[in-house]
Protein backbone atom coordinates (compact mmCIF):
# COMPACT_ATOMS: atom_id res chain seq x y z
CA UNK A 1 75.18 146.97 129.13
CA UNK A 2 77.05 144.15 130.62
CA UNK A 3 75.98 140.69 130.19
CA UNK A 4 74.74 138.74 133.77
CA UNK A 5 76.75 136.73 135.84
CA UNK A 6 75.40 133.63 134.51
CA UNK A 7 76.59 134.65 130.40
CA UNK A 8 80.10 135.78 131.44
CA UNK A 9 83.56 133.34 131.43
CA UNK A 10 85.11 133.88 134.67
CA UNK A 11 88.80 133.63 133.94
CA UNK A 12 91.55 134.01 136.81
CA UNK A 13 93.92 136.63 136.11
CA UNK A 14 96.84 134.09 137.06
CA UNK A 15 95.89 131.99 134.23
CA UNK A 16 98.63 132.25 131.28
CA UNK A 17 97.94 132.80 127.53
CA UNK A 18 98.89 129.71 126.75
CA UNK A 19 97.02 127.63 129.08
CA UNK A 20 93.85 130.34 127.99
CA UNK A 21 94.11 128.96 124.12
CA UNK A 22 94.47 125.27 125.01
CA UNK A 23 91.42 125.40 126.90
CA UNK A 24 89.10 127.25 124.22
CA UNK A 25 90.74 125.68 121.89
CA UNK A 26 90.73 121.99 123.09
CA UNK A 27 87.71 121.10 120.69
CA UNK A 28 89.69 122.15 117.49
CA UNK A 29 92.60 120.61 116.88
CA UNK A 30 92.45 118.99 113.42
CA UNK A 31 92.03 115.40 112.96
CA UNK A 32 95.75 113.18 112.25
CA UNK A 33 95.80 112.84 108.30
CA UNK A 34 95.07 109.16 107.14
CA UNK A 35 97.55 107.07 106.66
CA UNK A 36 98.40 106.45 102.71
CA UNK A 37 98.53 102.88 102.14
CA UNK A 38 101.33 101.80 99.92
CA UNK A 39 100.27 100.44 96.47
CA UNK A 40 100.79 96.60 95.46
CA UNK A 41 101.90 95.51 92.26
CA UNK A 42 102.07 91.89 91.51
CA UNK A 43 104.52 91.88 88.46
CA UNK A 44 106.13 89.15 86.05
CA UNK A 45 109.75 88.46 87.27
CA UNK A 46 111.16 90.24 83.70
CA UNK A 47 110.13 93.27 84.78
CA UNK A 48 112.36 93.11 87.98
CA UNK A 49 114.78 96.07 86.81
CA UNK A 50 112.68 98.15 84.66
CA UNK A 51 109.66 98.17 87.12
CA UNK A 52 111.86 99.20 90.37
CA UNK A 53 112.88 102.25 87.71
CA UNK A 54 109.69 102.46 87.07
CA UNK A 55 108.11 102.28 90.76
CA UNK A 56 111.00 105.32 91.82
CA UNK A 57 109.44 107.54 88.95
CA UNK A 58 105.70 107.04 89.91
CA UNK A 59 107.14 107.52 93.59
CA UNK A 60 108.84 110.78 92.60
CA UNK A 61 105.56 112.00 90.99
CA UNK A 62 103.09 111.27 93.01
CA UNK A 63 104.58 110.71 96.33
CA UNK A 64 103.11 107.15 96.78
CA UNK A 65 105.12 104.36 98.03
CA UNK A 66 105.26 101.35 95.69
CA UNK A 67 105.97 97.59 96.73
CA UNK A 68 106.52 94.81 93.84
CA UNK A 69 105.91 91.03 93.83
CA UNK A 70 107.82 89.43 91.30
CA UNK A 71 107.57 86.17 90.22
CA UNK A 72 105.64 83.83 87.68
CA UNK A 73 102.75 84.82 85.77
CA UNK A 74 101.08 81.80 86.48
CA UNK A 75 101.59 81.95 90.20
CA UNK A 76 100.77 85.64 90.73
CA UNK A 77 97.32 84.80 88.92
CA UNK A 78 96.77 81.89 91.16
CA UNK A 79 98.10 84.09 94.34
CA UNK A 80 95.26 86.66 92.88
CA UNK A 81 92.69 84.18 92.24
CA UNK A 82 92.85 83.13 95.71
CA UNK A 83 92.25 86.74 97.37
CA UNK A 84 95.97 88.54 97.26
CA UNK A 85 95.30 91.68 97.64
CA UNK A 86 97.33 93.35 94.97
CA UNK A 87 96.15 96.74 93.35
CA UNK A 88 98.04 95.74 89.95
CA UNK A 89 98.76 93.12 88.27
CA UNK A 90 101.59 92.81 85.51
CA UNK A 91 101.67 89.58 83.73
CA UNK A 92 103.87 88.55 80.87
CA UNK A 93 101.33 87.10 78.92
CA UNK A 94 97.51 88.73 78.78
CA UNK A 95 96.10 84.70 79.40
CA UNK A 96 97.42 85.02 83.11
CA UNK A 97 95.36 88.53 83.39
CA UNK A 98 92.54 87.20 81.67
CA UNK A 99 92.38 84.17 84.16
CA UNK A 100 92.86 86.40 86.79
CA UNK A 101 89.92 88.79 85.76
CA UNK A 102 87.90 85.58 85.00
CA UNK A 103 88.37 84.75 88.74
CA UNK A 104 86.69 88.27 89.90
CA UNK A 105 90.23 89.06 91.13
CA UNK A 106 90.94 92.30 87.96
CA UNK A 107 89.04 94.94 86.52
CA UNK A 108 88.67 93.62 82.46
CA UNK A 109 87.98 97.18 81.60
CA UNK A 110 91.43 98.42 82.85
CA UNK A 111 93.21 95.55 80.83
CA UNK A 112 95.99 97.18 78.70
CA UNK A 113 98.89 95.47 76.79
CA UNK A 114 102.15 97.42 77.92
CA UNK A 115 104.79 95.71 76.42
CA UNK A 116 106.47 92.76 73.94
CA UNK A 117 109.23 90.54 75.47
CA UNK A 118 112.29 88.82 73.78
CA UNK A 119 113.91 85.71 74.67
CA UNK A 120 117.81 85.62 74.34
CA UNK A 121 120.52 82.77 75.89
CA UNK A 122 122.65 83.90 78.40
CA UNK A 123 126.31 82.82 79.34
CA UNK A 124 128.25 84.16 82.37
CA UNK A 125 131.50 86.16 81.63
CA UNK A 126 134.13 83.69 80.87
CA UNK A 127 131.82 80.96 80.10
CA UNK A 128 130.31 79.41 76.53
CA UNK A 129 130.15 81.89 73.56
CA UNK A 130 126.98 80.88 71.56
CA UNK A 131 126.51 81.63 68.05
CA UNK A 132 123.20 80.30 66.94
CA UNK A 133 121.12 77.94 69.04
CA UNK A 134 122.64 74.68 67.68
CA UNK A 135 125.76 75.65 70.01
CA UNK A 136 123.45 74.20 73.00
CA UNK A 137 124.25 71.10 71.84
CA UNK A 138 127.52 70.99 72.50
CA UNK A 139 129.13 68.81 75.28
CA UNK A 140 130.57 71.53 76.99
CA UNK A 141 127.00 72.76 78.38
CA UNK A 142 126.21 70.51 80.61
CA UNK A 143 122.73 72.25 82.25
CA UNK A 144 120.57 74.99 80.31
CA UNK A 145 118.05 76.66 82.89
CA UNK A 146 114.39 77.85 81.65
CA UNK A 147 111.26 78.95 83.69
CA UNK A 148 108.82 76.23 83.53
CA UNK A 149 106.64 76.47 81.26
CA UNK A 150 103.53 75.67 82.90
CA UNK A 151 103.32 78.84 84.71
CA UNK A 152 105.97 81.12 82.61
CA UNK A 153 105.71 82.86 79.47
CA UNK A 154 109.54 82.87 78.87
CA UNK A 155 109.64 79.22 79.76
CA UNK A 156 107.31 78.59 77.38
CA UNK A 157 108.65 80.58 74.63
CA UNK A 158 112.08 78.34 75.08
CA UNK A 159 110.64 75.36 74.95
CA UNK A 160 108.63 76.60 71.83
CA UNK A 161 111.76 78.51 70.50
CA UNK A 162 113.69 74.68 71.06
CA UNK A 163 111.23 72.67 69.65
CA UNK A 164 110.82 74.55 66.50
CA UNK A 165 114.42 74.67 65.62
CA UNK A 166 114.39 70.84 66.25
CA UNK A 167 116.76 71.01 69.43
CA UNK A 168 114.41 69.93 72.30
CA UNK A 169 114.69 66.31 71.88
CA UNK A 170 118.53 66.62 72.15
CA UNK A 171 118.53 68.91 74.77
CA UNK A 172 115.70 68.41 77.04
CA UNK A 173 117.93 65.83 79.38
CA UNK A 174 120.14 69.15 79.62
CA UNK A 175 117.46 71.59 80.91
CA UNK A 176 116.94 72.61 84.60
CA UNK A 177 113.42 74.59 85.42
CA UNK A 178 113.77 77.61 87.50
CA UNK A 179 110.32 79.01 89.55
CA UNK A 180 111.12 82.19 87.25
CA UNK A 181 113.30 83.78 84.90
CA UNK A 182 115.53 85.89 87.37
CA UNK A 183 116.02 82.48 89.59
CA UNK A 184 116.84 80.88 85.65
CA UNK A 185 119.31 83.82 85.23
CA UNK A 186 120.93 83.06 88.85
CA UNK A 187 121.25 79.84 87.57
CA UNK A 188 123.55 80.76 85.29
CA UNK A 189 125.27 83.38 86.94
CA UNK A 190 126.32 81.10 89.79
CA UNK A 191 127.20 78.24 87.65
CA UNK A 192 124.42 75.62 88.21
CA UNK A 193 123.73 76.35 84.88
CA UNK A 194 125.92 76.63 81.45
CA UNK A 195 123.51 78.66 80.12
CA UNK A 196 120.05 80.67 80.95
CA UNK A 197 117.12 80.97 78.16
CA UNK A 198 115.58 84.17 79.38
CA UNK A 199 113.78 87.70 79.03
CA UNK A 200 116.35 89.93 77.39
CA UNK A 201 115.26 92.70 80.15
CA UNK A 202 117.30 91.16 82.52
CA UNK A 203 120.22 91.66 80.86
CA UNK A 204 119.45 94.04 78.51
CA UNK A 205 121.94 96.94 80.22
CA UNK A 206 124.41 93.80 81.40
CA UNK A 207 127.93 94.80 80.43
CA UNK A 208 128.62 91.21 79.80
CA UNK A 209 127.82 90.68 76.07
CA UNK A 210 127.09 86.77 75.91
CA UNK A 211 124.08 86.61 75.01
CA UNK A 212 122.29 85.17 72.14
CA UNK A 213 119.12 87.34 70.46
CA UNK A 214 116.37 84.13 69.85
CA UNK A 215 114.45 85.06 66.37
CA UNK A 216 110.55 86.18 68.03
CA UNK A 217 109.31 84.17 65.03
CA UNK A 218 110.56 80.60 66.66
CA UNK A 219 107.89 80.92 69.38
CA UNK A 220 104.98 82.83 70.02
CA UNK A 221 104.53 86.04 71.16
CA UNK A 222 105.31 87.49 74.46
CA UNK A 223 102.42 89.95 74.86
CA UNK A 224 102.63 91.39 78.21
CA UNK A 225 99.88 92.57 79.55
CA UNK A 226 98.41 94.67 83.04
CA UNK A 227 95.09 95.30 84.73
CA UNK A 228 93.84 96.81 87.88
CA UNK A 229 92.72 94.71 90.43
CA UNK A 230 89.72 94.63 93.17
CA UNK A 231 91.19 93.27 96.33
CA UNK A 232 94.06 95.88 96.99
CA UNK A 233 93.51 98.99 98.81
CA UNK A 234 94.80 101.41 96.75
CA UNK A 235 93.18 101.55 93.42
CA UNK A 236 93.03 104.37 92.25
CA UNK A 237 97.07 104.66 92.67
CA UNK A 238 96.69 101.75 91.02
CA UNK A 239 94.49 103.32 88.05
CA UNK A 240 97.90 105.97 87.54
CA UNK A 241 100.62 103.52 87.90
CA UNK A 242 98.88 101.21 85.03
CA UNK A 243 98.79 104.74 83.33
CA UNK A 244 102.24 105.80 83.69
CA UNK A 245 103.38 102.08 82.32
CA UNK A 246 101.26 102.82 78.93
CA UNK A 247 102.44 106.14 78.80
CA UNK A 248 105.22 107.62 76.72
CA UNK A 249 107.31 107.84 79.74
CA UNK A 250 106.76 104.61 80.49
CA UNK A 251 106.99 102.92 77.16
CA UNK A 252 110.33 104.83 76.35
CA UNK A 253 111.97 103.20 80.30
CA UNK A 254 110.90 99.72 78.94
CA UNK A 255 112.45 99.98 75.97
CA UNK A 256 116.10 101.22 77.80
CA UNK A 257 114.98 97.29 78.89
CA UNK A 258 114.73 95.96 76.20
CA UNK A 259 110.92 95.61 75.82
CA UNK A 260 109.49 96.67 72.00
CA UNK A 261 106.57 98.80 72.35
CA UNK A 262 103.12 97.21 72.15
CA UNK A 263 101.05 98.44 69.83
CA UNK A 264 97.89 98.17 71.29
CA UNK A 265 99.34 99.98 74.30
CA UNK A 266 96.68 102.51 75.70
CA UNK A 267 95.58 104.02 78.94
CA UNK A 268 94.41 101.61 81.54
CA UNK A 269 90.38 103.16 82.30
C-alpha cells in the first residue's frame, strides 16, 4: 500500500544525482579534525644539536611537530615560573627543574635525570692549542668566554673547574660571560673570544679537534635533568617525548653528543 501524500518526498525528475545526495546528505558531513598543537620544549642551550636530532626522531614517530627554546637553565625556569607555556622542560641541572616544579610550573612526578654533561675548552681552527688548563694563562689569550654562572650550569662548572685548579684569580680579568653556552661558543668561533669553556655537546662531532677534555672531578656534577610541565597544551606529547629522551634510543643519540648516560635515567610517569 502506498504511503499518503503527506509521508512521501516529492522529488522533481529534473533534479540530478548529485544535487539528490547533497541535499539528504547535507546533515552528515563529518566534523574538520582538530588541529594538533605543536609540542613546546624549553631546553638547556647544550642540547641545541642533539635535541633538534632528537625532536626529527620523535617527529618521524609520532607525527607531532616539535618546537625548542634553548637557552639558560636559569632563565627557562624563570620564563616557566612566570606562566610560559612549555609542555617540557630540559634543564642542565635538576635545581632549575626543581625550582621550576616548586613554582607550580612542572609535574615533580615526571622528573627524570636524562643525561651527564662535560665541560671542555674550545679554540677555533688556527687559533691557541691548549694542553692542560694552565695554558689559559698565557698572554696570547686575551678573552676566555663562559656562561654566567648565575643562571648556567656550564658557567658554573668553569668557574668551579678554574677555581679549583687555582687559575680564577689570574684569569678572571680575562673572562667574558655569554647569556649561554652556544652564544660562549660563538664567542669563540668569531673571535671575540680566544677561547670558549663549554658543554662538550656542542662540539662533540666538530671536525676541528681543539678542544681541551676538563677532568668532571674539578667541578661538580652536571646532572641534567627533565620534567613535564602544566601550562603547555600538549602534555601528553609531552609525557612521550620525556620518554623517548630516557629511552635507549634516546640515551644512545646523546651519547653520539657527547652526554654519559645517567644512571638514574628512567621513564618520565
Amino acid at each position: 500500500m502506498a504511503p499518503p501524500d503527506g509521508d512521501r518526498l516529492f522529488i522533481p525528475a529534473f533534479v540530478p544525482a548529485l544535487m539528490l545526495s547533497t541535499v539528504l546528505f547535507a546533515d552528515c558531513k563529518a566534523a574538520p579534525p582538530k588541529k594538533q598543537e605543536t609540542l613546546h620544549v624549553a631546553a638547556a642551550a647544550d642540547l641545541t644539536l642533539a635535541f633538534e636530532e632528537l625532536g626529527k626522531l620523535f617527529e618521524a614517530r609520532t607525527g607531532q611537530k616539535v618546537s625548542f627554546s634553548f637557552g639558560a637553565s636559569g632563565a627557562l625556569a624563570k620564563q616557566l615560573s612566570q606562566g610560559a607555556p612549555f609542555d617540557v622542560f630540559a634543564a642542565a641541572n635538576g635545581a632549575f627543574v626543581d625550582s621550576a616544579v616548586q613554582a607550580g610550573a612542572c609535574d615533580g612526578k615526571s622528573k627524570a635525570s636524562y643525561a651527564r654533561g662535560h665541560v671542555v675548552a674550545w679554540s677555533k681552527r688556527g687559533g691557541v692549542v691548549l694542553r692542560t688548563l694552565q695554558d689559559l694563562q698565557s698572554p696570547d689569550i686575551k678573552h676566555i668566554a663562559i656562561t654566567n654562572p648565575e643562571h648556567a650550569p656550564y658557567g658554573k662548572a668553569a668557574r668551579e673547574a678554574l677555581t679549583k685548579a687555582g687559575l680564577w684569580p689570574a684569569l678572571e680579568s680575562k673572562i667574558v660571560l655569554a647569556e649561554n653556552v652556544r652564544q660562549a661558543l660563538q664567542f669563540a668561533q668569531t673571535g671575540n673570544a680566544d677561547v670558549a669553556i663549554i658543554a662538550l655537546s656542542l662540539v662533540a662531532q666538530d671536525a676541528i679537534n681543539n678542544k681541551l677534555a676538563i677532568e668532571p672531578s674539578l667541578h661538580g656534577p652536571i646532572e641534567q635533568t627533565l620534567v613535564v610541565c602544566r601550562h603547555g597544551k600538549n602534555i601528553e606529547a609531552g609525557r612521550a617525548f620525556a620518554k623517548l629522551a630516557v629511552s635507549s634510543d634516546g640515551q644512545a643519540l646523546l651519547r653520539r653528543y657527547g652526554f654519559e648516560g645517567s644512571g638514574a635515567a628512567q621513564p618520565a610517569k
